[in-house]
C-alpha atoms as a PDB file:
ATOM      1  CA  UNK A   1     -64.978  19.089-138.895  1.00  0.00           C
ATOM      2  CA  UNK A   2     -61.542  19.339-139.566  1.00  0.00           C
ATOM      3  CA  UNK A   3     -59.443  22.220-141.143  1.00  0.00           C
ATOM      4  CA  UNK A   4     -56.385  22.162-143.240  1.00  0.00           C
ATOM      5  CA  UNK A   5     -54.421  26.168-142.052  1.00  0.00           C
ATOM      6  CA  UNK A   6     -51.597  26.392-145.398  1.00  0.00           C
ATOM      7  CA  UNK A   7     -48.885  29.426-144.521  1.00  0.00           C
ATOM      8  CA  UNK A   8     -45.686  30.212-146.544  1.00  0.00           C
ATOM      9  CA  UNK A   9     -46.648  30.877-149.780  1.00  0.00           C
ATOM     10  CA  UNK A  10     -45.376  33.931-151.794  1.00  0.00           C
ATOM     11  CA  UNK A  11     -43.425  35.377-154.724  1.00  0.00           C
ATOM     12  CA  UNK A  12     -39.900  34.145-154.891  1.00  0.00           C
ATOM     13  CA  UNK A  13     -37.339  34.737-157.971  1.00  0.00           C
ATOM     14  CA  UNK A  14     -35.894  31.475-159.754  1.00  0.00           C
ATOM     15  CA  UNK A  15     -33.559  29.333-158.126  1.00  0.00           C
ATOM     16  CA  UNK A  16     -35.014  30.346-155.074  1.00  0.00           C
ATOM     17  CA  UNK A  17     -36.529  28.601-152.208  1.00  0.00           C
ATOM     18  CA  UNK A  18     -40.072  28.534-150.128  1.00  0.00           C
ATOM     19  CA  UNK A  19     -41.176  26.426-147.205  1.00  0.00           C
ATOM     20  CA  UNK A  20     -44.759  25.630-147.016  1.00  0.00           C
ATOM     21  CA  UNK A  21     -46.885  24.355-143.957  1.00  0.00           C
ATOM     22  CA  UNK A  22     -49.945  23.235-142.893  1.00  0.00           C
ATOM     23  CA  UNK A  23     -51.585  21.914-139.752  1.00  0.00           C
ATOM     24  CA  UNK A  24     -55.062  20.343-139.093  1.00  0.00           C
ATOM     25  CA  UNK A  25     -57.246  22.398-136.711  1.00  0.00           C
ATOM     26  CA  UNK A  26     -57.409  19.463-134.891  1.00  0.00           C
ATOM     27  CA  UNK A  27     -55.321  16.175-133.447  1.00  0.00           C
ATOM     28  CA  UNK A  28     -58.245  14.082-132.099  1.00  0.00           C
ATOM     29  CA  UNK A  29     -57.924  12.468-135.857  1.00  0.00           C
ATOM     30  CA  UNK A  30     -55.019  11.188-136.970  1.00  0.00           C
ATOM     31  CA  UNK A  31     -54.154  11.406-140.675  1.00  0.00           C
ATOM     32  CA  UNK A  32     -52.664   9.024-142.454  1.00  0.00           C
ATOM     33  CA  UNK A  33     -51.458  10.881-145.986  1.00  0.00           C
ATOM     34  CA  UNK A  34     -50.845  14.161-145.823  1.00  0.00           C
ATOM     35  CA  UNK A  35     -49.270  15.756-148.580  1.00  0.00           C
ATOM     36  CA  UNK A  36     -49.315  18.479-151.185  1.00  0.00           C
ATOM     37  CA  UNK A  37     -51.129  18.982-154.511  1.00  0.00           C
ATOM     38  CA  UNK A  38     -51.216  22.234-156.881  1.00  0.00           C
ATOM     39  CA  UNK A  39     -52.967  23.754-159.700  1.00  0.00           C
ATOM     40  CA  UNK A  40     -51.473  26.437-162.710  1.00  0.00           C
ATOM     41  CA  UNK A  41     -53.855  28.288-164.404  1.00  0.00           C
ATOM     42  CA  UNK A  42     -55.559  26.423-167.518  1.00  0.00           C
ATOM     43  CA  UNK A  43     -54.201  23.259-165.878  1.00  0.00           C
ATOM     44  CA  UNK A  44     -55.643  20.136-163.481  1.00  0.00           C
ATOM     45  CA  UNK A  45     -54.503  19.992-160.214  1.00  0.00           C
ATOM     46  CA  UNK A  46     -51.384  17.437-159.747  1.00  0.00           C
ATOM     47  CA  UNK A  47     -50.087  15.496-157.212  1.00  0.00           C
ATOM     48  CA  UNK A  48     -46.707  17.360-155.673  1.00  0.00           C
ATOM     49  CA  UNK A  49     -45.823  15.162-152.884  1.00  0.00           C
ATOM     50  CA  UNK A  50     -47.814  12.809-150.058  1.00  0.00           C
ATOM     51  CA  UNK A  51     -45.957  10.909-147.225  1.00  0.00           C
ATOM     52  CA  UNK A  52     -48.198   9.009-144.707  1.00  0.00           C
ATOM     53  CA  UNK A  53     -47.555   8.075-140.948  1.00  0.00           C
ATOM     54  CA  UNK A  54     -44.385   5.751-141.115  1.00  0.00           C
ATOM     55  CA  UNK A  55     -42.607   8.811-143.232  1.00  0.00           C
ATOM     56  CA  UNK A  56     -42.829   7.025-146.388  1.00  0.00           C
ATOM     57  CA  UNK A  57     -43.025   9.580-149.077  1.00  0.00           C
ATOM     58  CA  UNK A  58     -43.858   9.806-152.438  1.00  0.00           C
ATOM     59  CA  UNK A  59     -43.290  12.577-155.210  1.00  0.00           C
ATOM     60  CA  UNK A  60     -44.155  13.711-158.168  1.00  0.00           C
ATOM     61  CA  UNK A  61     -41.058  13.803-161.074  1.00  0.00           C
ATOM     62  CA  UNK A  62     -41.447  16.839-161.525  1.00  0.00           C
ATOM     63  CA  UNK A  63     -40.103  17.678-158.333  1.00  0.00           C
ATOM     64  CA  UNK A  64     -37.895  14.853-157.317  1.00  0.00           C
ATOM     65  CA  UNK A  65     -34.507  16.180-155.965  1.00  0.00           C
ATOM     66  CA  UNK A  66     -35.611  19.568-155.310  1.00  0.00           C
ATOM     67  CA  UNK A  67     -38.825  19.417-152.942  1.00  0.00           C
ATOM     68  CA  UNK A  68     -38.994  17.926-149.459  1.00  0.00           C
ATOM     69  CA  UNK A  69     -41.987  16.786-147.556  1.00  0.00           C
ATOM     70  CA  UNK A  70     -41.995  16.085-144.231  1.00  0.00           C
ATOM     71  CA  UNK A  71     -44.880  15.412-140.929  1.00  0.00           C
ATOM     72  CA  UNK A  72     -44.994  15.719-137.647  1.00  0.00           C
ATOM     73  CA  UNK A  73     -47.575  13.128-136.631  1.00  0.00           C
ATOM     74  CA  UNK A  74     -48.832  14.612-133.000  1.00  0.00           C
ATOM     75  CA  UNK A  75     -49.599  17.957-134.457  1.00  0.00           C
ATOM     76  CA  UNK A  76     -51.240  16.342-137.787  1.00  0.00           C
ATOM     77  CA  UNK A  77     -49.223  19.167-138.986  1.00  0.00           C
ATOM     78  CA  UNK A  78     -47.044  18.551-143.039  1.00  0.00           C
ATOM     79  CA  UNK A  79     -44.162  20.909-144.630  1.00  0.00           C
ATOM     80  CA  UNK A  80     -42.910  21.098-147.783  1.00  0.00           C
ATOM     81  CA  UNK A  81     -39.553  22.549-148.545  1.00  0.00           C
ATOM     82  CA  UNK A  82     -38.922  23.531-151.545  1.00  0.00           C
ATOM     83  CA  UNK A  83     -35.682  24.813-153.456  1.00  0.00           C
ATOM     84  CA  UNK A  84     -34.166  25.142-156.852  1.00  0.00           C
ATOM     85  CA  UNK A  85     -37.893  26.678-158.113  1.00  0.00           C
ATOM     86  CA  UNK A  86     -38.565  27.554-161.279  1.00  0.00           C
ATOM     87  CA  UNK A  87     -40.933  29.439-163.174  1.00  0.00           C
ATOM     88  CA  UNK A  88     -42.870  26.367-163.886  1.00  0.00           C
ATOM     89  CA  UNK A  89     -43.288  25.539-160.421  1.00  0.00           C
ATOM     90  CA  UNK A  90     -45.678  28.482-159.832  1.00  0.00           C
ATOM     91  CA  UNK A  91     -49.440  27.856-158.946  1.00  0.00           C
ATOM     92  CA  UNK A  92     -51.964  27.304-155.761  1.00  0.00           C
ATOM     93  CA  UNK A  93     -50.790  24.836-153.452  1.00  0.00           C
ATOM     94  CA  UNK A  94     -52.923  23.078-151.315  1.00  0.00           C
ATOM     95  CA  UNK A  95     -52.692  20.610-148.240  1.00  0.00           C
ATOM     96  CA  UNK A  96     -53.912  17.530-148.186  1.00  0.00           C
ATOM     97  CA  UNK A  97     -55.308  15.280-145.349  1.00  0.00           C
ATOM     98  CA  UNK A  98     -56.396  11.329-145.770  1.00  0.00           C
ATOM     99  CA  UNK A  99     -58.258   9.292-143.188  1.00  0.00           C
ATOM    100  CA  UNK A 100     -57.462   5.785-142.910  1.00  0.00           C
ATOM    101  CA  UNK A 101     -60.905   5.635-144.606  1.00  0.00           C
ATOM    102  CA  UNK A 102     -60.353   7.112-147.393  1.00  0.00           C
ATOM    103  CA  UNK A 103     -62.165  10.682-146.548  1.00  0.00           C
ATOM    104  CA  UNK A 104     -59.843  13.253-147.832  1.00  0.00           C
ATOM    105  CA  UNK A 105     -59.399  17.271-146.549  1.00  0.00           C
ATOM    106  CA  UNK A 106     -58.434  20.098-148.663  1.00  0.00           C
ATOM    107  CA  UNK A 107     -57.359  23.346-147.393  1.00  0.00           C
ATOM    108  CA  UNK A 108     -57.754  25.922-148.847  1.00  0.00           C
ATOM    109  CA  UNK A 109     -54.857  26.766-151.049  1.00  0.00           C
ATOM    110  CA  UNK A 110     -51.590  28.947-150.999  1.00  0.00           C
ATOM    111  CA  UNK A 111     -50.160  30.892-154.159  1.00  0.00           C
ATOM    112  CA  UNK A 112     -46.709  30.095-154.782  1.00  0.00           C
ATOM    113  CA  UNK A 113     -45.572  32.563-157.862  1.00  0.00           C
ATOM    114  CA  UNK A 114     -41.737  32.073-159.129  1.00  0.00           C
ATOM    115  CA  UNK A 115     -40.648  34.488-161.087  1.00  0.00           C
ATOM    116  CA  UNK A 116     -37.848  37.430-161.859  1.00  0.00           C
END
């Protein structure tokens, strides 16, 4: 079985920056999408950001121009760096993991609270 580890979450005033990561607990499996979704209270859970093996990535509008994501392939390991957050940006994180299947892993989530 394979785990999704998140680290870097935390409270962070607006206009601030955070840098999220998370590795698999293993490497024997390569993942294809790895990425980023997060839920606010009272709402669904939304896509942030994915980017699969070639570094093609793909955001969410919502955070276009001010969140990162990035992989290191060998380590099945994905960061997200994220600046310019605002109050709206606050809720659990959590890591994402795709097989070429289709089989997706979840970790299990990081709180990311922005606020003064």
């Amino acid at each position: 079985q394979v785990r999704l580890v998140e680290s870097g979450g935390g409270l962070v005033q607006p206009g601030g920056s955070l840098r999220l990561s998370c590795e698999a607990s293993a490497t024997f499996l390569q993942l294809y999408r790895m990425g980023w979704y997060r839920q606010a209270p009272g709402n669904q859970r939304e896509l942030v950001a994915t980017i699969i093996t070639t570094g093609s990535a793909n955001y969410s509008n919502s955070v276009k121009g001010r969140f990162t994501i990035s992989r290191e392939n060998a380590k099945n390991a994905v960061t997200l760096q994220m600046n310019s957050l605002k109050p709206q940006d606050t809720a659990v994180y959590y890591c994402i993991g795709d097989r070429r299947d289709g089989y997706r892993y979840w970790g299990q989530g990081t709180q990311v609270t922005i606020s003064s």
